[in-house]
Protein backbone atom coordinates (compact mmCIF):
# COMPACT_ATOMS: atom_id res chain seq x y z
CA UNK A 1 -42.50 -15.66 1.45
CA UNK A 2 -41.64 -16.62 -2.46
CA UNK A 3 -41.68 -13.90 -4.60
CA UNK A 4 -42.64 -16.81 -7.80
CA UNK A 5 -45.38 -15.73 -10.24
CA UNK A 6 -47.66 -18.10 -10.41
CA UNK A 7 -49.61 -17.79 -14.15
CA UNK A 8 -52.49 -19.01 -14.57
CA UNK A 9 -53.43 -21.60 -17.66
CA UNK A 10 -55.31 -20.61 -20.39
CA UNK A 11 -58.65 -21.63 -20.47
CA UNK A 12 -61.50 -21.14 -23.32
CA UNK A 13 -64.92 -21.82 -23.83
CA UNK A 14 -64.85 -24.60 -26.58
CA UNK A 15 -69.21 -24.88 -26.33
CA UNK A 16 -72.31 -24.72 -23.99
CA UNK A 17 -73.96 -27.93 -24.51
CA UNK A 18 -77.65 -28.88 -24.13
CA UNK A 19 -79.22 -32.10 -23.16
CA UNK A 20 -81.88 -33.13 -25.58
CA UNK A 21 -83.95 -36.47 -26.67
CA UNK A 22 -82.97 -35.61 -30.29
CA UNK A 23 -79.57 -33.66 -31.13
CA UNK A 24 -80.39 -33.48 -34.73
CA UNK A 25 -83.46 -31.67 -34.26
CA UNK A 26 -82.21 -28.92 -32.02
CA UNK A 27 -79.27 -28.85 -33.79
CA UNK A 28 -81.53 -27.45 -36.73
CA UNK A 29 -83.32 -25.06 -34.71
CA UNK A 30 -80.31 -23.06 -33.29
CA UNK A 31 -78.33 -23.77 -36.73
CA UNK A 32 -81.29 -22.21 -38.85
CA UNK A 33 -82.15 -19.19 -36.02
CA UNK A 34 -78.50 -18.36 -35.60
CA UNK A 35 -77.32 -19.00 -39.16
CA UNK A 36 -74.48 -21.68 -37.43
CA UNK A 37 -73.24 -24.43 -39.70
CA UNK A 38 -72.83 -27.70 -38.50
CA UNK A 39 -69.28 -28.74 -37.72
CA UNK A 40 -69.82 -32.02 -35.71
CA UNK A 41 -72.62 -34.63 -35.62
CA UNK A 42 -72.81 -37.95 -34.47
CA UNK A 43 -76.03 -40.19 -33.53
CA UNK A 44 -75.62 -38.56 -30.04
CA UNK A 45 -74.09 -34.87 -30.24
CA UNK A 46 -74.44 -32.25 -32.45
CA UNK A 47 -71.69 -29.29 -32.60
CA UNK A 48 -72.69 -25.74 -34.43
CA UNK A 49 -70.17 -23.08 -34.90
CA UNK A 50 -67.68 -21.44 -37.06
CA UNK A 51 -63.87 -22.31 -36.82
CA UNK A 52 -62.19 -20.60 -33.68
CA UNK A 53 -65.22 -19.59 -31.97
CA UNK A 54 -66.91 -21.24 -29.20
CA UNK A 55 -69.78 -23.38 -30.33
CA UNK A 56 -73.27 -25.18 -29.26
CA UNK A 57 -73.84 -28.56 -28.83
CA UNK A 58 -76.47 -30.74 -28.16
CA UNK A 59 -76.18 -34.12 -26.64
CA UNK A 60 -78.71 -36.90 -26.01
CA UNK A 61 -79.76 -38.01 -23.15
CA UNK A 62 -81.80 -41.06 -22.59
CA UNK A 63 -85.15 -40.20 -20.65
CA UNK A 64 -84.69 -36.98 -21.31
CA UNK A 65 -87.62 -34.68 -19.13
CA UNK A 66 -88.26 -30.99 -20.49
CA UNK A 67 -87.75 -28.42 -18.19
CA UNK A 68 -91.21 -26.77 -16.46
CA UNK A 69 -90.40 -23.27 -16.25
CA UNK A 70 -92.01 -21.35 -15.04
CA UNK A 71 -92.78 -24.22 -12.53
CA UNK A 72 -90.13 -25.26 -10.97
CA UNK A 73 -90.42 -28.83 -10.45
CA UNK A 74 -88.30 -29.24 -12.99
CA UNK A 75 -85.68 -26.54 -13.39
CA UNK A 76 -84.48 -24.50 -16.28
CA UNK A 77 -80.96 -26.30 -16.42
CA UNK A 78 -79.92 -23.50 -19.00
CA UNK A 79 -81.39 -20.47 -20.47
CA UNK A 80 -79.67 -18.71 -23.48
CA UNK A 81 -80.29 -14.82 -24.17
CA UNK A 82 -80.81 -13.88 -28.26
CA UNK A 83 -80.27 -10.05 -28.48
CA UNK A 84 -82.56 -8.81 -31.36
CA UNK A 85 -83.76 -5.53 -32.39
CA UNK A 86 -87.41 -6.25 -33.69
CA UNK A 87 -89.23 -8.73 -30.84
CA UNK A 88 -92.16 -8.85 -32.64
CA UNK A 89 -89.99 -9.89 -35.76
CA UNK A 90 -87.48 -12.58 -33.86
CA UNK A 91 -90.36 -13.74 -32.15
CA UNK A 92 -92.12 -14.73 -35.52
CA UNK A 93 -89.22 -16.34 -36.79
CA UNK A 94 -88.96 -18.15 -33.92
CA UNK A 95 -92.27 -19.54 -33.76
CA UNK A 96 -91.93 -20.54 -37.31
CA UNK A 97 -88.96 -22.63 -36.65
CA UNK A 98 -90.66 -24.64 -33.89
CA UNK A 99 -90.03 -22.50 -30.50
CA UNK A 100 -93.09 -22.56 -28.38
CA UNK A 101 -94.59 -19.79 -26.63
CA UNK A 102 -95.18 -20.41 -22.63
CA UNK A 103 -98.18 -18.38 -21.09
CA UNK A 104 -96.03 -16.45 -18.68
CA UNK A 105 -94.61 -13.13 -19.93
CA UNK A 106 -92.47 -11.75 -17.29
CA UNK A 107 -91.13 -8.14 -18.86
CA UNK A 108 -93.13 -8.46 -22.39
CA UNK A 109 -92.17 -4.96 -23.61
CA UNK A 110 -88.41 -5.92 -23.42
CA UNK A 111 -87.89 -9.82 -23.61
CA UNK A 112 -90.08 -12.49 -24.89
CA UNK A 113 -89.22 -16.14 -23.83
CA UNK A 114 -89.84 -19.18 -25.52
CA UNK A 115 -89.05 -22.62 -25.29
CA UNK A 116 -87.09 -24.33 -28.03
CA UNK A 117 -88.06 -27.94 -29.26
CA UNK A 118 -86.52 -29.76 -26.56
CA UNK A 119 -88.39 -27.38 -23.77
CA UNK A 120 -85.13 -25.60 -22.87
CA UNK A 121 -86.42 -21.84 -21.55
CA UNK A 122 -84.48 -18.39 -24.04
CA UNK A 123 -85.56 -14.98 -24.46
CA UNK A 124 -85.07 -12.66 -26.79
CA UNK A 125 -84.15 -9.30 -25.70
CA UNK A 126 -83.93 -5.67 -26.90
CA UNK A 127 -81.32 -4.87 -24.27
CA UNK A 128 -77.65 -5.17 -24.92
């Protein structure tokens, strides 16, 4: 039996990245809703983030298909949760950026999802 310590490497989240027909455009949603700068942008990926903290990216993909939720034909691939304290608020400025509303509601009183530009499902949530 070896008594070695095995250690194990570090490993950090650089970014969660989204697939998207336009990385620009979904670039400016997040950037604007989540006051992140820009900090990487080609024709085909977008970065946001602030130096030494993971980021989001955004990264085209060629025949890109929304997801369907709540149908799931098409799956969610991703789903990002915005804690806010006003819904009613967050979901305003939401709206105004371009985020649309889907007609299913699941727990109203305490999250509201929405789909961003590119159809990806979020919610924004009074808990946590």
């Amino acid at each position: 039996m070896s008594t070695e310590t095995t250690i194990a490497p570090a490993i950090r989240l650089l970014s969660v990245d989204f697939d998207c027909p336009d990385p620009a455009e979904l670039a400016r949603f997040y950037g604007e809703a989540l006051g992140l700068p820009v900090v990487y942008s080609s024709d085909d990926f977008v970065l946001l983030g602030r130096e030494g903290s993971p980021g989001l990216g955004f990264i085209r993909v060629a025949g890109y298909r929304p997801p369907t939720w709540p149908d799931p034909s098409q799956g969610k691939q991703a789903h990002m949760e915005l804690g806010v304290d006003d819904l009613e608020a967050a979901q305003a400025r939401m709206l105004a950026l371009g985020a649309v509303e889907p007609p299913v509601q699941p727990h109203p009183e305490q999250r509201r999802v929405l789909l961003d530009p590119a159809g990806h499902p979020f919610c924004l949530s009074t808990e946590g």
